[in-house]
C-alpha atoms as a PDB file:
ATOM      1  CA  UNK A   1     112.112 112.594 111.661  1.00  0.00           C
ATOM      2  CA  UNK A   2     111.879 110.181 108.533  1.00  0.00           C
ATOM      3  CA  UNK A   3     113.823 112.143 105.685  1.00  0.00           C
ATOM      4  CA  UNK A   4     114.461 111.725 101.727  1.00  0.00           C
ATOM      5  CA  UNK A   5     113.189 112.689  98.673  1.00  0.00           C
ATOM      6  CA  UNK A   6     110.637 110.371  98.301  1.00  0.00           C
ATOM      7  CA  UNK A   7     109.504 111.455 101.841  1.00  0.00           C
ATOM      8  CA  UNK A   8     109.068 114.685 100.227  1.00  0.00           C
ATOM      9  CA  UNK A   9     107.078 113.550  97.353  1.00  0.00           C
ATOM     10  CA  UNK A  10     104.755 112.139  98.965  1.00  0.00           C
ATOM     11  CA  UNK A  11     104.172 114.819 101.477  1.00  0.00           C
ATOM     12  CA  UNK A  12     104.047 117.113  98.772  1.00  0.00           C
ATOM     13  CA  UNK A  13     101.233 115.148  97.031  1.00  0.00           C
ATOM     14  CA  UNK A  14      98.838 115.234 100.319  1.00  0.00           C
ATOM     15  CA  UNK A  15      99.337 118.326 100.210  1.00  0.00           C
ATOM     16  CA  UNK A  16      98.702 118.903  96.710  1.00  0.00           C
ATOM     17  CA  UNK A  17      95.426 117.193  96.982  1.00  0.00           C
ATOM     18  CA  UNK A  18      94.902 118.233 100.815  1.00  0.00           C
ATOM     19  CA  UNK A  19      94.132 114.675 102.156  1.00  0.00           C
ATOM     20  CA  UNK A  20      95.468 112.867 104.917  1.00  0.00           C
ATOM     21  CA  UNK A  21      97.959 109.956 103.402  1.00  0.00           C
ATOM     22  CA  UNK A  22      98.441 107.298 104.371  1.00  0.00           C
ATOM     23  CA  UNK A  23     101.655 105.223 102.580  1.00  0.00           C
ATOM     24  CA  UNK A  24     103.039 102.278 102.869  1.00  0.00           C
ATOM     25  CA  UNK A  25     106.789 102.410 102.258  1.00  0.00           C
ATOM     26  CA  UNK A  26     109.775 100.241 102.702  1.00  0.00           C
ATOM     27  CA  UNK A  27     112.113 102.059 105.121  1.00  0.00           C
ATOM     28  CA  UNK A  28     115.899 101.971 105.049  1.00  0.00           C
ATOM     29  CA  UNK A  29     117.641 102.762 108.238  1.00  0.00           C
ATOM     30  CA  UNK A  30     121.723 102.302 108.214  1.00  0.00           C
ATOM     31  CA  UNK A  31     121.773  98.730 107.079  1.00  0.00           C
ATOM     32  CA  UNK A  32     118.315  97.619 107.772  1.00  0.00           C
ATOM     33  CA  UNK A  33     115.512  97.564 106.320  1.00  0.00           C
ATOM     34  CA  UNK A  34     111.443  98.076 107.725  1.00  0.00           C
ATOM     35  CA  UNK A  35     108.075  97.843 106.807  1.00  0.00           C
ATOM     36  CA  UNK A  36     106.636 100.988 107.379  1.00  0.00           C
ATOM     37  CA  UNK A  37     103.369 103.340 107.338  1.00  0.00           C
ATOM     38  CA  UNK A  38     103.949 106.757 106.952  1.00  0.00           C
ATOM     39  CA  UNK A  39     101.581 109.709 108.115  1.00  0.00           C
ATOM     40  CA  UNK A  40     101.013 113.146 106.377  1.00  0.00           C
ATOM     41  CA  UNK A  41      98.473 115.822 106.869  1.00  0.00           C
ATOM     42  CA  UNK A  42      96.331 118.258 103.781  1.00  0.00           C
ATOM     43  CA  UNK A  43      99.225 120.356 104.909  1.00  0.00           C
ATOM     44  CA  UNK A  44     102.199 118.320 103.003  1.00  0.00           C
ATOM     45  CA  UNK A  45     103.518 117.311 106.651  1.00  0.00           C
ATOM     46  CA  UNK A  46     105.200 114.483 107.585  1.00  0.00           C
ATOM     47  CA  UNK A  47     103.283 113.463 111.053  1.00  0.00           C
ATOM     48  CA  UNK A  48     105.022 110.159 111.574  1.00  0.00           C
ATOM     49  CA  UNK A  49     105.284 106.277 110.768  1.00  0.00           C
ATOM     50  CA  UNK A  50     104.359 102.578 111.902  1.00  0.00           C
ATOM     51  CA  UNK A  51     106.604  99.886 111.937  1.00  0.00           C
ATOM     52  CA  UNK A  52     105.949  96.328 111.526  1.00  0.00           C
ATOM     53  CA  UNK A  53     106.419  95.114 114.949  1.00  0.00           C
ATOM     54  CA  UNK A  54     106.674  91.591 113.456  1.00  0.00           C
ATOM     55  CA  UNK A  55     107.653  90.245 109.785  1.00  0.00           C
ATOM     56  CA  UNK A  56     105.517  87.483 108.658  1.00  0.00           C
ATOM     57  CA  UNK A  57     107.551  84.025 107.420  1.00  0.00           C
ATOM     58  CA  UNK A  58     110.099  84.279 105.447  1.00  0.00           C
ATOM     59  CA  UNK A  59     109.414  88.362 105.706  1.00  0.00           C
ATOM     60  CA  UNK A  60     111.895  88.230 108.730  1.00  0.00           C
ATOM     61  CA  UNK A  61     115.251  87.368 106.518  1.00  0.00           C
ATOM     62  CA  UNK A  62     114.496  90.934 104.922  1.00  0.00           C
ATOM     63  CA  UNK A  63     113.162  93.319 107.658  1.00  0.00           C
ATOM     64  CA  UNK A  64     113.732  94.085 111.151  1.00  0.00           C
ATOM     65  CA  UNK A  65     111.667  93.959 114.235  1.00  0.00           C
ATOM     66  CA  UNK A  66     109.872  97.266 115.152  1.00  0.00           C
ATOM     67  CA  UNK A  67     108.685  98.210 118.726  1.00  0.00           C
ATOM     68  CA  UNK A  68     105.609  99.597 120.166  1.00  0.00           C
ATOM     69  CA  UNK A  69     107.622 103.439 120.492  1.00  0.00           C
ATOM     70  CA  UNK A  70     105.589 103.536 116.680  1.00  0.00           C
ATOM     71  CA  UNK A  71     102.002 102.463 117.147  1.00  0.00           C
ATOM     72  CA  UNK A  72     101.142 106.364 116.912  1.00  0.00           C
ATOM     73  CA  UNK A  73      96.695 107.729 116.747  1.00  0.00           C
ATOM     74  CA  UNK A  74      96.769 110.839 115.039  1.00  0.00           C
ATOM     75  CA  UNK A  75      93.879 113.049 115.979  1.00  0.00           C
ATOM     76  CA  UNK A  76      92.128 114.540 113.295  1.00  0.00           C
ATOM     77  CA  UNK A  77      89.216 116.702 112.096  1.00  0.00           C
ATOM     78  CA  UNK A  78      88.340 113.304 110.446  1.00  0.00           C
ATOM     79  CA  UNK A  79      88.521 111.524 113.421  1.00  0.00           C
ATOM     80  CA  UNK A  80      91.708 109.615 114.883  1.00  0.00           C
ATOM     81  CA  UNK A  81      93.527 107.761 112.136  1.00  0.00           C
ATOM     82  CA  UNK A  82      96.094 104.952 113.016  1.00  0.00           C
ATOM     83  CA  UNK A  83      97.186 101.812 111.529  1.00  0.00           C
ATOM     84  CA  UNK A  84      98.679  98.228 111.459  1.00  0.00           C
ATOM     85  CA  UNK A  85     100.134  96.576 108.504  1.00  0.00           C
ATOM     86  CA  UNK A  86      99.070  93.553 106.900  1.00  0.00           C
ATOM     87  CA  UNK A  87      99.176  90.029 109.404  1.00  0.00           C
ATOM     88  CA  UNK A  88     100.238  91.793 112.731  1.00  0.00           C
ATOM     89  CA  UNK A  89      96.380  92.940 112.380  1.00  0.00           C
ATOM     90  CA  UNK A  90      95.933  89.563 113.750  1.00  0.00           C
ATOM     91  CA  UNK A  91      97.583  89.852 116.803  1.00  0.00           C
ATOM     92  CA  UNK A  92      94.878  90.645 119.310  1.00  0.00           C
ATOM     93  CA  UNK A  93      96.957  92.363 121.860  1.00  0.00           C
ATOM     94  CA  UNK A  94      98.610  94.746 119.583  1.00  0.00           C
ATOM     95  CA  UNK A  95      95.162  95.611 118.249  1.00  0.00           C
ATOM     96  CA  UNK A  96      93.968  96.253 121.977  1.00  0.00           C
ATOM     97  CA  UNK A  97      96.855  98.846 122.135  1.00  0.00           C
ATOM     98  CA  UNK A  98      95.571 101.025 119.346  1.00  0.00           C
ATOM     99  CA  UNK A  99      91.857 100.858 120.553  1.00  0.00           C
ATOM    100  CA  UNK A 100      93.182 101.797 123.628  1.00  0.00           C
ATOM    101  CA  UNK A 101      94.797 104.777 121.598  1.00  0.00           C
ATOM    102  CA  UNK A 102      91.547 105.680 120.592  1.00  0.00           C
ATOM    103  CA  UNK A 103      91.669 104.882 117.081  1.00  0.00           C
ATOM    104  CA  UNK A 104      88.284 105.431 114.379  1.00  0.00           C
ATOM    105  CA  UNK A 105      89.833 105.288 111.534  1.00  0.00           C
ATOM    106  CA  UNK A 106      91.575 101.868 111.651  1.00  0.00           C
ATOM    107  CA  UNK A 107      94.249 101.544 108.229  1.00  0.00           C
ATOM    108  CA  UNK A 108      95.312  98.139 107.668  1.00  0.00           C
ATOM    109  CA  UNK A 109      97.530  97.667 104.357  1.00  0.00           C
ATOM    110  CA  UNK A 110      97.807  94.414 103.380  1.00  0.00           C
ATOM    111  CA  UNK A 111      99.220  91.671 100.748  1.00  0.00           C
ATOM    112  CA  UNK A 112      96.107  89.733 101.602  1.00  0.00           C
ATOM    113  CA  UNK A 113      93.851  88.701  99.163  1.00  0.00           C
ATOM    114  CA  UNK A 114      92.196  86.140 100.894  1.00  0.00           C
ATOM    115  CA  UNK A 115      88.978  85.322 102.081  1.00  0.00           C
ATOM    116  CA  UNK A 116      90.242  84.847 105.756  1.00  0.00           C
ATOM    117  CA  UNK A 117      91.321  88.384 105.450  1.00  0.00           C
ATOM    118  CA  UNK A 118      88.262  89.884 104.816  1.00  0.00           C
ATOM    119  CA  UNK A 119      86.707  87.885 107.955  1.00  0.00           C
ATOM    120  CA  UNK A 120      89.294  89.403 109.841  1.00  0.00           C
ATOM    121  CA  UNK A 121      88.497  93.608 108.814  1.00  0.00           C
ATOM    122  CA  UNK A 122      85.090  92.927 109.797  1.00  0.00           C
ATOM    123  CA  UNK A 123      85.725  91.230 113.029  1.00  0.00           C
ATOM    124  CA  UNK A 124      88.345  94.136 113.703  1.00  0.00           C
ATOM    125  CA  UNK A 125      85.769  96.682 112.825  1.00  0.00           C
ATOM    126  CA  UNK A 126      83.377  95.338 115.420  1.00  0.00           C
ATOM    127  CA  UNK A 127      85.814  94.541 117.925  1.00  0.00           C
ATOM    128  CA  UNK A 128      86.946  97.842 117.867  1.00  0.00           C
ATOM    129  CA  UNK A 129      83.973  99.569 117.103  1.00  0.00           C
ATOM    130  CA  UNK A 130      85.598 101.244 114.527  1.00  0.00           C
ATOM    131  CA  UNK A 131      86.101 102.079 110.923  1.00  0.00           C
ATOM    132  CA  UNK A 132      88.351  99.699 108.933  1.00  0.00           C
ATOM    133  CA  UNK A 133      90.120 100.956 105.927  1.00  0.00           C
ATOM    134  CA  UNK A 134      92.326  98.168 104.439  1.00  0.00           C
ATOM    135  CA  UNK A 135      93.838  98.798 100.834  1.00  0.00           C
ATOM    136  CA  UNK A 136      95.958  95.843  98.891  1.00  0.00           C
ATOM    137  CA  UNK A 137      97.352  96.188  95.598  1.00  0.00           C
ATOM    138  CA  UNK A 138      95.988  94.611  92.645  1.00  0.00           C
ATOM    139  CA  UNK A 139      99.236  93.313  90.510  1.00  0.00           C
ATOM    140  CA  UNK A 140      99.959  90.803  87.828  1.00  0.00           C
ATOM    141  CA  UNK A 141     102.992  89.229  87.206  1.00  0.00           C
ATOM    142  CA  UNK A 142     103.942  91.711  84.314  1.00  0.00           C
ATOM    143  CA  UNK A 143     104.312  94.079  86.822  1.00  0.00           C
ATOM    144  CA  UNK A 144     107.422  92.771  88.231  1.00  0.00           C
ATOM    145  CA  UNK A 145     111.234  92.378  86.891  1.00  0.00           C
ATOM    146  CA  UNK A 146     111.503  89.343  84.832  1.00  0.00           C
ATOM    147  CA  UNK A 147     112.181  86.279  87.917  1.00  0.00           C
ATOM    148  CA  UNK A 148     114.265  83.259  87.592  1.00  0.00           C
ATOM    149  CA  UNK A 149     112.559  79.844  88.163  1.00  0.00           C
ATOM    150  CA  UNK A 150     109.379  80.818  90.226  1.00  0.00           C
ATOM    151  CA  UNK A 151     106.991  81.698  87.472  1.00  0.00           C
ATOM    152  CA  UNK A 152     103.297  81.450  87.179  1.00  0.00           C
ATOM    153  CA  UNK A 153     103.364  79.151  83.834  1.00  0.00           C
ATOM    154  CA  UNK A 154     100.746  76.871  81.658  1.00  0.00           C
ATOM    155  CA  UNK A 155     101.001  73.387  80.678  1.00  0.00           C
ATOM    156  CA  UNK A 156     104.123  74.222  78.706  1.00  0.00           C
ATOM    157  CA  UNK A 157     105.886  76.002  81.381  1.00  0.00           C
ATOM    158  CA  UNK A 158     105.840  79.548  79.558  1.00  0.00           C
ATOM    159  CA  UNK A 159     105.354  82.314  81.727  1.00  0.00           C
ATOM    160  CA  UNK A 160     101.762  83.681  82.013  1.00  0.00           C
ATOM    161  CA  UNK A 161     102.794  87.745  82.301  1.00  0.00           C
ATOM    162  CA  UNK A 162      98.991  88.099  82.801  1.00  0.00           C
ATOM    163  CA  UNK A 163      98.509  86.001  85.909  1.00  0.00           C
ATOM    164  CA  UNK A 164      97.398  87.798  89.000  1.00  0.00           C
ATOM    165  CA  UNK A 165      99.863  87.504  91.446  1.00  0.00           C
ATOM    166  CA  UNK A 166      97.720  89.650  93.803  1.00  0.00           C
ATOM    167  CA  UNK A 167      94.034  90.112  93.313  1.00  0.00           C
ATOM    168  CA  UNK A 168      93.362  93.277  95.598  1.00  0.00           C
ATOM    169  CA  UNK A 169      90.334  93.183  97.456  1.00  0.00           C
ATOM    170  CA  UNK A 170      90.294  96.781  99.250  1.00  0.00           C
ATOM    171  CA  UNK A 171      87.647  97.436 101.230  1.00  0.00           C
ATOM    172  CA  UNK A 172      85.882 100.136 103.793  1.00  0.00           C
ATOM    173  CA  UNK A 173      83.868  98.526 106.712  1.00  0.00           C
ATOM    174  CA  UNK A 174      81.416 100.564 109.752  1.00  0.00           C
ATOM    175  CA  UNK A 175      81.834  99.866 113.248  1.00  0.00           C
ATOM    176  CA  UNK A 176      79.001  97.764 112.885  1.00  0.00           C
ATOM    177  CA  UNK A 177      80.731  95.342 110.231  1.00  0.00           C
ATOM    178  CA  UNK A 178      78.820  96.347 107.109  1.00  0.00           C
ATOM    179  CA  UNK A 179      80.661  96.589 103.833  1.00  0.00           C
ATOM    180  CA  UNK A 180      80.562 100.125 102.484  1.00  0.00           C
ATOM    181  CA  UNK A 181      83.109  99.980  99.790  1.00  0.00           C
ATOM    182  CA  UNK A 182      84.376  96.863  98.124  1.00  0.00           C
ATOM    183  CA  UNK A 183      86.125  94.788  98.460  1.00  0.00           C
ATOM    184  CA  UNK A 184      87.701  95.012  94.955  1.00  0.00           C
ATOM    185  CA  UNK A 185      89.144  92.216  92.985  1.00  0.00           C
ATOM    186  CA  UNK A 186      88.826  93.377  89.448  1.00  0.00           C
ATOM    187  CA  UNK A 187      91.665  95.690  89.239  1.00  0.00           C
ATOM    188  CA  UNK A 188      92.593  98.797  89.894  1.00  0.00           C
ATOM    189  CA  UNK A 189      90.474 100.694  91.374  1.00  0.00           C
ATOM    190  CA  UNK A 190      89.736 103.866  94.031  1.00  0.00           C
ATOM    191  CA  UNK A 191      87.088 102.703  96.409  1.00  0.00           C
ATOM    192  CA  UNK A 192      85.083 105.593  98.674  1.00  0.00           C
ATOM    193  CA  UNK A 193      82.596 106.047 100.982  1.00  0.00           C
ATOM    194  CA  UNK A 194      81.324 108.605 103.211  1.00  0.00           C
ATOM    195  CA  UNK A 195      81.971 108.142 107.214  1.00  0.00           C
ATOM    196  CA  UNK A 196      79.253 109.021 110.196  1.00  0.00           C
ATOM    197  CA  UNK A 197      81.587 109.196 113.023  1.00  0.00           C
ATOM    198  CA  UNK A 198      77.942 108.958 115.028  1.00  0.00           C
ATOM    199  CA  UNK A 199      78.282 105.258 114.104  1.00  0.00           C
ATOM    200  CA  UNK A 200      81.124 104.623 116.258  1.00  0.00           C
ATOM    201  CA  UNK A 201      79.442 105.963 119.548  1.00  0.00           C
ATOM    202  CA  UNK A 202      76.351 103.816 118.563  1.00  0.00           C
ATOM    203  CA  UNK A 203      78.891 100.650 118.400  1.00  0.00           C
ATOM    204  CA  UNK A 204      80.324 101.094 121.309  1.00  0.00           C
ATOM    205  CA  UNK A 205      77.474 101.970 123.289  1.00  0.00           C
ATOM    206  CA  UNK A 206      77.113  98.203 123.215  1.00  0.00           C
ATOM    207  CA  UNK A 207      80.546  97.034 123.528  1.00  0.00           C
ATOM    208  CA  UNK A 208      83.527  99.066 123.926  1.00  0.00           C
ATOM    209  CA  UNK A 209      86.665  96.780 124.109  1.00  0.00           C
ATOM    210  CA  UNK A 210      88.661  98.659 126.263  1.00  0.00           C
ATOM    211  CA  UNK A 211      85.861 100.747 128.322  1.00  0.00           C
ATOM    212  CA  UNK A 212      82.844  99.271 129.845  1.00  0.00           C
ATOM    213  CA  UNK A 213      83.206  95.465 128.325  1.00  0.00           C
ATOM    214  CA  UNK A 214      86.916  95.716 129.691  1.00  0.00           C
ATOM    215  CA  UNK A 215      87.138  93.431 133.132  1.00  0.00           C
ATOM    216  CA  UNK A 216      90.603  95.235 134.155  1.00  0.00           C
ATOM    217  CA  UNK A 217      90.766  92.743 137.752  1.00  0.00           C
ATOM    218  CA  UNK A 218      90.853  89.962 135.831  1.00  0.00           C
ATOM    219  CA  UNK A 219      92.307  90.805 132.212  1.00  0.00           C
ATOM    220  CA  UNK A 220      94.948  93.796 132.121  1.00  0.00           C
ATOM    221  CA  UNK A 221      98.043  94.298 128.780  1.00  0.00           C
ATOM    222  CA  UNK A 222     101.106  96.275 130.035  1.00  0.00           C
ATOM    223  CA  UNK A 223     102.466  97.929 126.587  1.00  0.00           C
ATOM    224  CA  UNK A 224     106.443  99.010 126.669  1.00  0.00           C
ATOM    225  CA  UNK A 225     105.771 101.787 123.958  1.00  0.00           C
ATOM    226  CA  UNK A 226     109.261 103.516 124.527  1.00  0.00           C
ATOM    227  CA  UNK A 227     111.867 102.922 121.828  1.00  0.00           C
ATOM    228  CA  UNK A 228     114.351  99.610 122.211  1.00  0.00           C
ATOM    229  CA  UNK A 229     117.586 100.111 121.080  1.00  0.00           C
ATOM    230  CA  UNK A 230     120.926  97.937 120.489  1.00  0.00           C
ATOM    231  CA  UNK A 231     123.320 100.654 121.987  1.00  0.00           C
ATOM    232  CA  UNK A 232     122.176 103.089 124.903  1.00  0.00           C
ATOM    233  CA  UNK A 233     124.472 105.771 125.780  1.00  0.00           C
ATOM    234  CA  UNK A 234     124.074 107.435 129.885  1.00  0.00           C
ATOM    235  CA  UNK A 235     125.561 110.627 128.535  1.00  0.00           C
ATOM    236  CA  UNK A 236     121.937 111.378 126.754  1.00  0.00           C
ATOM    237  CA  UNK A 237     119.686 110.240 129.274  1.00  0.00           C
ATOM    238  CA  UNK A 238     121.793 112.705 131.854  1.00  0.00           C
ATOM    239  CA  UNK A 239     121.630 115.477 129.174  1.00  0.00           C
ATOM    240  CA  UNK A 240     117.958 114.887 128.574  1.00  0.00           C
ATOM    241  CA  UNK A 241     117.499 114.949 132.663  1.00  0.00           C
ATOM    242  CA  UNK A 242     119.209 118.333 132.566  1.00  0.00           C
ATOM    243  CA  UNK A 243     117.054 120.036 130.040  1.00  0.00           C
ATOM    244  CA  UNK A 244     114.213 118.730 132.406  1.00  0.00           C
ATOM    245  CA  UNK A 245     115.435 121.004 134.871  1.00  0.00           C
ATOM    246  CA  UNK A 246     115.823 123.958 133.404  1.00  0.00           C
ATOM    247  CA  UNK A 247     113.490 126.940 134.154  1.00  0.00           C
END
């Protein structure tokens, strides 16, 4: 259970507002930091978190590693809502996990403004035959402390406070790969659209990744989703064993 007060706010908003959230956060646990997505219900619960399985560049002299024990699909009256963060939405066999998972409504928060990424949320869509929700801030360089030496600057090497450092480009894809919202990239901005859950049974009628277009004999992914850690004491596992047994 992820605890804090700014867990609380933002539970406390969803429910406020009685959505399902969504969040990306950045995750301090003892001395280490994570990229996480958290999970909360219309309710104002806390339903769980995502981490990063693996930090991009120079990402990886900030946060740790997360493991597969958090790739969680929450089923919903919406449908079943998971998500991946930013570039480990381009690593295929992760992907397969959570389509495997079920997953309709795919969420893939991003730092990605590119055109490369929006390629990739539509080929994810219909690879998945399922909806893609990807949000990424839009943010000029005003918006950040004052940096040292690596500025955005014009001809006279002044800082440019206006400058886009990241241009946005949030977006809301089918199953079938059609654009429904988006992608933005002039500012902030709530994007919308209305989901036919029919949609994803008519994609995967024709190919369903992980069902009929699956060839299992000849293409199989083993996924350790149980939780890795450093230190592992016997003493728990023969406690949890115990409980197991009782009437």
């Amino acid at each position: 259970m992820l605890a804090g007060p700014e867990v609380d706010r933002l539970a406390a908003m969803a429910g406020k507002h009685k959505i399902f959230l969504v969040m990306g956060v950045i995750e301090k646990e003892a001395y280490t930091l994570y990229c996480t997505v958290l999970f909360f219900d219309p309710q104002g619960q806390y339903l769980g978190k995502h981490r990063k399985l693996m930090p991009t560049t120079m990402e990886r002299v900030i946060w740790g590693f997360g493991d597969v024990s958090t790739i969680p699909v929450y089923e919903t009256p919406l449908g079943k809502i998971g998500s991946l963060i930013c570039w480990e939405n381009r690593m295929p066999l992760l992907r397969t996990a959570l389509y495997a998972k079920g997953v309709e409504i795919y969420c893939a928060p991003t730092a990605d403004d590119s055109d490369v990424w929006q390629a990739s949320m539509k080929h994810i869509a219909v690879e998945g035959g399922c909806f893609v929700l990807s949000a990424n801030q839009f943010c000029r360089r005003k918006d950040y402390p004052p940096p040292p030496d690596y500025v955005f600057a014009d001809v006279d090497n002044e800082p440019l406070p206006e400058s886009v450092a990241c241009a946005g480009g949030s977006v809301i894809i089918s199953p079938s790969g059609v654009v429904l919202a988006g992608p933005n990239f002039d500012g902030e901005a709530l994007i919308s659209a209305e989901l036919d859950l029919g949609e994803i049974v008519r994609a995967k009628f024709g190919f369903d990744v992980v069902g009929h277009y699956s060839r299992p004999d000849v293409l199989s992914l083993i996924v350790r989703d149980h939780s890795l850690k450093p230190v592992f004491f016997t003493s728990a596992e023969k406690k949890a064993n115990n409980e197991q047994k009782l009437p």
